[in-house]
PDB file of N, CA and C in Angstrom:
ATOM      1  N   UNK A   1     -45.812 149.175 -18.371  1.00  0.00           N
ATOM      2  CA  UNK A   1     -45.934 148.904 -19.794  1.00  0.00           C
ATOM      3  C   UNK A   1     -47.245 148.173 -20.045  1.00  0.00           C
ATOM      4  N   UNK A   2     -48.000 148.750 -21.250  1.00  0.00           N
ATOM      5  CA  UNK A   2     -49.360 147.788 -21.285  1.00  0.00           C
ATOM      6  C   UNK A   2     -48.969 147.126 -22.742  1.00  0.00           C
ATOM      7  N   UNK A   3     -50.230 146.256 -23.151  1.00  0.00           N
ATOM      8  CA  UNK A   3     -50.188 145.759 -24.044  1.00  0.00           C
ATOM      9  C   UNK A   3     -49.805 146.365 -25.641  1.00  0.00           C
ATOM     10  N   UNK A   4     -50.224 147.454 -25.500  1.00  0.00           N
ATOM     11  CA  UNK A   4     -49.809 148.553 -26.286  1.00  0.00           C
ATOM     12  C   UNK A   4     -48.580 148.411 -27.007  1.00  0.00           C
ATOM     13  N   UNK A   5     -48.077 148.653 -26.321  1.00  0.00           N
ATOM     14  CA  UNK A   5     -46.865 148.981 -25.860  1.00  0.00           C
ATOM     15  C   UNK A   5     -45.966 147.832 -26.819  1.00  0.00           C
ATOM     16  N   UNK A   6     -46.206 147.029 -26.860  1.00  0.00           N
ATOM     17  CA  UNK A   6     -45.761 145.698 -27.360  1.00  0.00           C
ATOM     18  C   UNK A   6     -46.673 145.066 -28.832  1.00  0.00           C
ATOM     19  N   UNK A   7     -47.463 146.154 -29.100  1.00  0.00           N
ATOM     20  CA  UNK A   7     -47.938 145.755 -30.340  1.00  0.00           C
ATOM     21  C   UNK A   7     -49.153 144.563 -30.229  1.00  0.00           C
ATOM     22  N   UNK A   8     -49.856 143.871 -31.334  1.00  0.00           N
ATOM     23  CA  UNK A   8     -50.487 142.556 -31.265  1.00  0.00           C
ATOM     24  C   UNK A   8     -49.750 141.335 -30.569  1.00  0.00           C
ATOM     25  N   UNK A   9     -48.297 140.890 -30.200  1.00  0.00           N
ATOM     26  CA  UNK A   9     -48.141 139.921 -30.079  1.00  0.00           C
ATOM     27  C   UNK A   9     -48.355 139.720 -28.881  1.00  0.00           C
ATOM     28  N   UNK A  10     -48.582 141.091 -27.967  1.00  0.00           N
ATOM     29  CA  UNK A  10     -48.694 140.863 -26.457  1.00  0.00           C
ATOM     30  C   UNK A  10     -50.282 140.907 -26.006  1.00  0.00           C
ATOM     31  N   UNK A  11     -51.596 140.889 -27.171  1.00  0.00           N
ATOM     32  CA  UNK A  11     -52.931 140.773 -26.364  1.00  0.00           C
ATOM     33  C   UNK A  11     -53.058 139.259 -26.031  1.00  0.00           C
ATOM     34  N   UNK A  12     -52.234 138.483 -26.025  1.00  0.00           N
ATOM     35  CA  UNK A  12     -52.610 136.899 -25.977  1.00  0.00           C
ATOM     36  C   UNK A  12     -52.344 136.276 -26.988  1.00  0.00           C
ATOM     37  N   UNK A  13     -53.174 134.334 -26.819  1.00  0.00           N
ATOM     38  CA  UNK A  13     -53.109 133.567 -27.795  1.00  0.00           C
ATOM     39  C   UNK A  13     -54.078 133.761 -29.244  1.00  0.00           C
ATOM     40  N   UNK A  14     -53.584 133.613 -30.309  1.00  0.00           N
ATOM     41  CA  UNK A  14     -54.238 133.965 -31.050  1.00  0.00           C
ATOM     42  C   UNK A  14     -55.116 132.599 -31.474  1.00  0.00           C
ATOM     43  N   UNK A  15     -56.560 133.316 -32.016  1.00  0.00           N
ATOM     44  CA  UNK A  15     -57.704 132.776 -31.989  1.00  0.00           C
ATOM     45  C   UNK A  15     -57.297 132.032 -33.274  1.00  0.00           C
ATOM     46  N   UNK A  16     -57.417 130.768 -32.842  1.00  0.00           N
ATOM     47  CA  UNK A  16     -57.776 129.702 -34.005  1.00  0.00           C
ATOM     48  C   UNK A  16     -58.920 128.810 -34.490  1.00  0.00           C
ATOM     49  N   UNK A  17     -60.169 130.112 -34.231  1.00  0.00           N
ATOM     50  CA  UNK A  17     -61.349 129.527 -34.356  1.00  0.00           C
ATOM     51  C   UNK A  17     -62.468 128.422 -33.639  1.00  0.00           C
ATOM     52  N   UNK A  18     -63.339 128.442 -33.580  1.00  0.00           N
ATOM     53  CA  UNK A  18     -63.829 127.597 -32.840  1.00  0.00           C
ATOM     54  C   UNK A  18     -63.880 126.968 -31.816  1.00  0.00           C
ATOM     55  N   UNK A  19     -64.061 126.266 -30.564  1.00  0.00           N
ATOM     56  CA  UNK A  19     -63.278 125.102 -30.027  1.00  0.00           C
ATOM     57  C   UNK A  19     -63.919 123.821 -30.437  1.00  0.00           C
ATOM     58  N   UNK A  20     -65.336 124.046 -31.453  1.00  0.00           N
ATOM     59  CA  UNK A  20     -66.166 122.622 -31.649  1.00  0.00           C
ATOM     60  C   UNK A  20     -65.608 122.780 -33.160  1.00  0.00           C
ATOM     61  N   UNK A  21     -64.759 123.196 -34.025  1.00  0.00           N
ATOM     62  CA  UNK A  21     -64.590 122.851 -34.864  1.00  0.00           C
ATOM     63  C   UNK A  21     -64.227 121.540 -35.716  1.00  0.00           C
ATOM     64  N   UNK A  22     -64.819 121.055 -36.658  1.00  0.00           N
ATOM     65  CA  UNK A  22     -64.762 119.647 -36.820  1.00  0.00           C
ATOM     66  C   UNK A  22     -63.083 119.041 -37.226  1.00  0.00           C
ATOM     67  N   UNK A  23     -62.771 118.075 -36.327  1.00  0.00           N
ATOM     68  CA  UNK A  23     -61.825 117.054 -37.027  1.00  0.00           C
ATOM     69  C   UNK A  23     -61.710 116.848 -38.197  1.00  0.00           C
ATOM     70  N   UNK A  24     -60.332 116.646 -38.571  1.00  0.00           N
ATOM     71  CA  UNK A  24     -60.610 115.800 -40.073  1.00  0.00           C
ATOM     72  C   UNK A  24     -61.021 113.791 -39.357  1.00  0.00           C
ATOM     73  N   UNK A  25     -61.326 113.400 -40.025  1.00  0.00           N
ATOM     74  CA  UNK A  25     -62.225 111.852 -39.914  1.00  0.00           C
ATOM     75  C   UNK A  25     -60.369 111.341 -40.146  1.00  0.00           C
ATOM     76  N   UNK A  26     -60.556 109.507 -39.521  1.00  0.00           N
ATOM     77  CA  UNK A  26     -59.688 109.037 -39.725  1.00  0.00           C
ATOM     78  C   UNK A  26     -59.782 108.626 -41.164  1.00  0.00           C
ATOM     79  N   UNK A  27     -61.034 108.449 -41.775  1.00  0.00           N
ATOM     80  CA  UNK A  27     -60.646 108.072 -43.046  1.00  0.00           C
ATOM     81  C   UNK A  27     -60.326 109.050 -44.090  1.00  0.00           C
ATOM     82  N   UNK A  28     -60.458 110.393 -43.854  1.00  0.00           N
ATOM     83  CA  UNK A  28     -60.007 111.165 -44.878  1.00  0.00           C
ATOM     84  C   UNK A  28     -58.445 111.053 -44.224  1.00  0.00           C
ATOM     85  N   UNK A  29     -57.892 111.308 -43.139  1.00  0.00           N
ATOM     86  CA  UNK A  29     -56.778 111.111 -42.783  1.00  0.00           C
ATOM     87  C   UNK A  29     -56.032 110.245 -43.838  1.00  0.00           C
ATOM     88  N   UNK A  30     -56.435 108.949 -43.664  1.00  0.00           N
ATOM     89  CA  UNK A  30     -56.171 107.713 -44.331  1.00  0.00           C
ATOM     90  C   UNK A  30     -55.895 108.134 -46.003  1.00  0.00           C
ATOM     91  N   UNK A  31     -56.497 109.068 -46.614  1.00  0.00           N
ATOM     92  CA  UNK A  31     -56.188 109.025 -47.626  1.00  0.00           C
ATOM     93  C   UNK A  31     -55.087 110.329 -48.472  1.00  0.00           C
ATOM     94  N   UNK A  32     -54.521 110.181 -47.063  1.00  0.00           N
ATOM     95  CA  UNK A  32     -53.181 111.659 -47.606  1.00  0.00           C
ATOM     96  C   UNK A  32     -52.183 110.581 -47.439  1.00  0.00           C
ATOM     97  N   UNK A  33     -51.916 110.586 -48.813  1.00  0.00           N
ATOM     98  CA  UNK A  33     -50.002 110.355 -48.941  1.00  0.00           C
ATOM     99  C   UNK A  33     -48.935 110.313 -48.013  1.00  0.00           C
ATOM    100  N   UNK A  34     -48.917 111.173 -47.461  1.00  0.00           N
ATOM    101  CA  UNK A  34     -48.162 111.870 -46.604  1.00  0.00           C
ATOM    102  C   UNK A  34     -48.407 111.012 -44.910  1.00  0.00           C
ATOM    103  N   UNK A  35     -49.093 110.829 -44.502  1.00  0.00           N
ATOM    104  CA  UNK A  35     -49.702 109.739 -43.444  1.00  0.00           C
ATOM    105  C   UNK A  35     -48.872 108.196 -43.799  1.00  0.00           C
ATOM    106  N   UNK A  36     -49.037 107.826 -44.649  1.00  0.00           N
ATOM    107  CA  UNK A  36     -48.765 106.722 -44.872  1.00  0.00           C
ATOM    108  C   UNK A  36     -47.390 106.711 -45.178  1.00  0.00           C
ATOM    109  N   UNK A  37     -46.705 107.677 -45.811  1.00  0.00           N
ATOM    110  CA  UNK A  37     -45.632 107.428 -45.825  1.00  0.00           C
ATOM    111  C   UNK A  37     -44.798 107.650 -44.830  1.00  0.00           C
ATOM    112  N   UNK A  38     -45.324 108.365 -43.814  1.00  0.00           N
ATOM    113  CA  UNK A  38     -44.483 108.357 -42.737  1.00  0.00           C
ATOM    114  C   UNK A  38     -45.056 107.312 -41.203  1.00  0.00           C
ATOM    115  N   UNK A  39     -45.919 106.843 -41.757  1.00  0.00           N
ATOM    116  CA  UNK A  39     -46.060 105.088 -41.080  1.00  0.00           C
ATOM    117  C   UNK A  39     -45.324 104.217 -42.199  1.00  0.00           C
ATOM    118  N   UNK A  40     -45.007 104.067 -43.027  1.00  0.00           N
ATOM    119  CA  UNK A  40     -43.746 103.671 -43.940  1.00  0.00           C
ATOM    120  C   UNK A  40     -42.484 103.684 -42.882  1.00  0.00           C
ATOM    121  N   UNK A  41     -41.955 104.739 -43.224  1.00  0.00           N
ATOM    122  CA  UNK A  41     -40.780 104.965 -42.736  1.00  0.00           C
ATOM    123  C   UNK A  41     -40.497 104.515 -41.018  1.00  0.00           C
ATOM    124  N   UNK A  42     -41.694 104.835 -40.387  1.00  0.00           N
ATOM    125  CA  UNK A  42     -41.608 104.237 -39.012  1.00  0.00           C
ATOM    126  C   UNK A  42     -41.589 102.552 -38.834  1.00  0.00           C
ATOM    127  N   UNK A  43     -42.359 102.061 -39.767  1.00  0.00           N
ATOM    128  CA  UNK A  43     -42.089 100.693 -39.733  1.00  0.00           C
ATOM    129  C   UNK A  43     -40.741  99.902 -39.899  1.00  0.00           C
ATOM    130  N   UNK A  44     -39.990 100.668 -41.128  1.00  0.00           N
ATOM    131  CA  UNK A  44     -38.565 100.213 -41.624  1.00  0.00           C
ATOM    132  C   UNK A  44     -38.132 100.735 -40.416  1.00  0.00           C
ATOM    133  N   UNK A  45     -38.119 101.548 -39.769  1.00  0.00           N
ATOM    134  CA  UNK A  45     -36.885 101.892 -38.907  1.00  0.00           C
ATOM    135  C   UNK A  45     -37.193 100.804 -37.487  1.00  0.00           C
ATOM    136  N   UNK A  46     -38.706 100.546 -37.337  1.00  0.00           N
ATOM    137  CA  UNK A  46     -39.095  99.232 -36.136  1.00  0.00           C
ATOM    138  C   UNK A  46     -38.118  98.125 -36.683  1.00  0.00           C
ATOM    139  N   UNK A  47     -38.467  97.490 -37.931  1.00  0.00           N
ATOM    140  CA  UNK A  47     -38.104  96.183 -38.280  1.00  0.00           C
ATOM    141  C   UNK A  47     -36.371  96.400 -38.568  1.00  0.00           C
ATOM    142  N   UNK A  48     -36.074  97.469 -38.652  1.00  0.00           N
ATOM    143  CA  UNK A  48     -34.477  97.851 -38.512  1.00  0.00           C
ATOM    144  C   UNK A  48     -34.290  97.367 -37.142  1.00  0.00           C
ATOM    145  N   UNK A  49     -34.435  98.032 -36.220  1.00  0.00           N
ATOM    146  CA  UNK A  49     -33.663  97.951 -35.055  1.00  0.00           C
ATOM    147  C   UNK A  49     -34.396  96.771 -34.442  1.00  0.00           C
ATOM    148  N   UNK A  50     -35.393  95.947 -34.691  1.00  0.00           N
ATOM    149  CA  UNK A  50     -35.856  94.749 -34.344  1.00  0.00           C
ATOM    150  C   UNK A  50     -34.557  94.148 -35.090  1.00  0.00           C
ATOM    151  N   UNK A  51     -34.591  93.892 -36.145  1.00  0.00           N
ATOM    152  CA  UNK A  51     -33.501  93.086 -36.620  1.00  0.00           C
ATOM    153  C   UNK A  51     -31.519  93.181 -35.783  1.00  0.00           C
ATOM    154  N   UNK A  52     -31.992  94.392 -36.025  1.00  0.00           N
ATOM    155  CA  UNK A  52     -29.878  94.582 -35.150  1.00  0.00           C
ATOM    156  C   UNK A  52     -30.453  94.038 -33.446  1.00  0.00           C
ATOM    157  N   UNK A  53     -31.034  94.574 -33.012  1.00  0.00           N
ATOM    158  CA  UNK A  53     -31.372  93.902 -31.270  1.00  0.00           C
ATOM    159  C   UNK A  53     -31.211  92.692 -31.936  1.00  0.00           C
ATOM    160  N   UNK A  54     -31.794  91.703 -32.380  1.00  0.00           N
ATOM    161  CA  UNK A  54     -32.100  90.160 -32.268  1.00  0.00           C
ATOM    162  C   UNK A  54     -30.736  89.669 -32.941  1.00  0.00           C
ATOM    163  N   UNK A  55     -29.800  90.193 -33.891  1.00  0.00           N
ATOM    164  CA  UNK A  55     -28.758  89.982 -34.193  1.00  0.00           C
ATOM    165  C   UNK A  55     -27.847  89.866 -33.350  1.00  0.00           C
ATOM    166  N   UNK A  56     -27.436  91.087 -32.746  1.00  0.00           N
ATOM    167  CA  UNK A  56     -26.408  91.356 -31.258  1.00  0.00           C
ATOM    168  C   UNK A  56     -26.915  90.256 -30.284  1.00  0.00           C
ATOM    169  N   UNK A  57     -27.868  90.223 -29.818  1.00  0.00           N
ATOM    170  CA  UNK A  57     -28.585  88.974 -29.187  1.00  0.00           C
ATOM    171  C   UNK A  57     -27.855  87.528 -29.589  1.00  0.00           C
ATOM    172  N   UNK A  58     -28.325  87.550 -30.560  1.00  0.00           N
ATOM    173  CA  UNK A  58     -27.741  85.753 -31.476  1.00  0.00           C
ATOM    174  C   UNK A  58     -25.911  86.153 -31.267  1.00  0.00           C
ATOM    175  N   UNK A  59     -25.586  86.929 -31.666  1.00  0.00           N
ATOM    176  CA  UNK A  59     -23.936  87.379 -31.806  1.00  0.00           C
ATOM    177  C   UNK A  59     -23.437  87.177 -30.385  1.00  0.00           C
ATOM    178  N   UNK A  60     -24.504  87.487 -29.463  1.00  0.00           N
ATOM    179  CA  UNK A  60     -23.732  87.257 -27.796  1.00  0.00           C
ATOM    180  C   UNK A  60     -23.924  85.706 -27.215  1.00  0.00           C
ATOM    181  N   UNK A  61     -25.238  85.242 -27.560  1.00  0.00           N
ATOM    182  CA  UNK A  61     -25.241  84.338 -27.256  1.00  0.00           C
ATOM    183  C   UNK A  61     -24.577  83.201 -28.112  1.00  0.00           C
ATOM    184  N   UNK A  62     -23.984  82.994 -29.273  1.00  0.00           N
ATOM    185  CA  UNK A  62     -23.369  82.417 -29.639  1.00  0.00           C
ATOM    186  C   UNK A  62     -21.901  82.487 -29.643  1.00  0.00           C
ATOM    187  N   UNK A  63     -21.531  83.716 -29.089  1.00  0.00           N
ATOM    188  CA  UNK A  63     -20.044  83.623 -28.525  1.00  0.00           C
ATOM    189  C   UNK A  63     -19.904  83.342 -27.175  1.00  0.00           C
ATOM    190  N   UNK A  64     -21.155  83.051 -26.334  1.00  0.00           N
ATOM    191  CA  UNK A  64     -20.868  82.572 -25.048  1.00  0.00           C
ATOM    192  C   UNK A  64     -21.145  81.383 -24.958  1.00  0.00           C
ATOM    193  N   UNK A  65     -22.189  80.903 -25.959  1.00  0.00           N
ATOM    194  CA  UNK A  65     -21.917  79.044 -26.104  1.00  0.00           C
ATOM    195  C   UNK A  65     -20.326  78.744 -26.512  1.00  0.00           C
ATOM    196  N   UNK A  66     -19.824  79.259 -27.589  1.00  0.00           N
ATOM    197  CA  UNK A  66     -18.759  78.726 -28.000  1.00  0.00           C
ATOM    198  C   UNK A  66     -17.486  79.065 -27.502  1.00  0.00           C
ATOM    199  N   UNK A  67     -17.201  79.611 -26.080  1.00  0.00           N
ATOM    200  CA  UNK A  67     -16.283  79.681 -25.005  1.00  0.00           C
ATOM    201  C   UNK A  67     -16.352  78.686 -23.926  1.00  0.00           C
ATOM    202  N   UNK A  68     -17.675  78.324 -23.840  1.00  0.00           N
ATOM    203  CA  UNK A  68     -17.825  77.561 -23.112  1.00  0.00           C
ATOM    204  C   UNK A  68     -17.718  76.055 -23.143  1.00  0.00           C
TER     205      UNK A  68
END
């Protein structure tokens, strides 16, 4: 069976131009919506589970002072 055979999806990876094609810059980065709001959302979910760890923490160690 050759490539033929299988149409375009079997000559390979398809060309996505360039390999020196330019980056977008971090500062245009910086100014999509979309970036930031999902460093948003990653932060609440850090300072979430920072908060429950350090809670369960205080919750264990204060039921093992007060058995003791």
């Amino acid at each position: 069976m050759s490539a033929k055979d299988h149409g375009p999806e079997a000559d390979g990876p398809e060309d996505h131009g360039p390999a020196d094609a330019p980056r977008p810059s971090l500062r245009a980065a910086a100014r999509d919506r979309r970036v930031w709001a999902i460093l948003g959302v990653v932060a609440i979910l850090l300072v979430c589970c920072c908060a429950s760890a350090a809670g369960t923490l205080l919750a264990i160690s204060a039921g093992l002072f007060s058995t003791g």
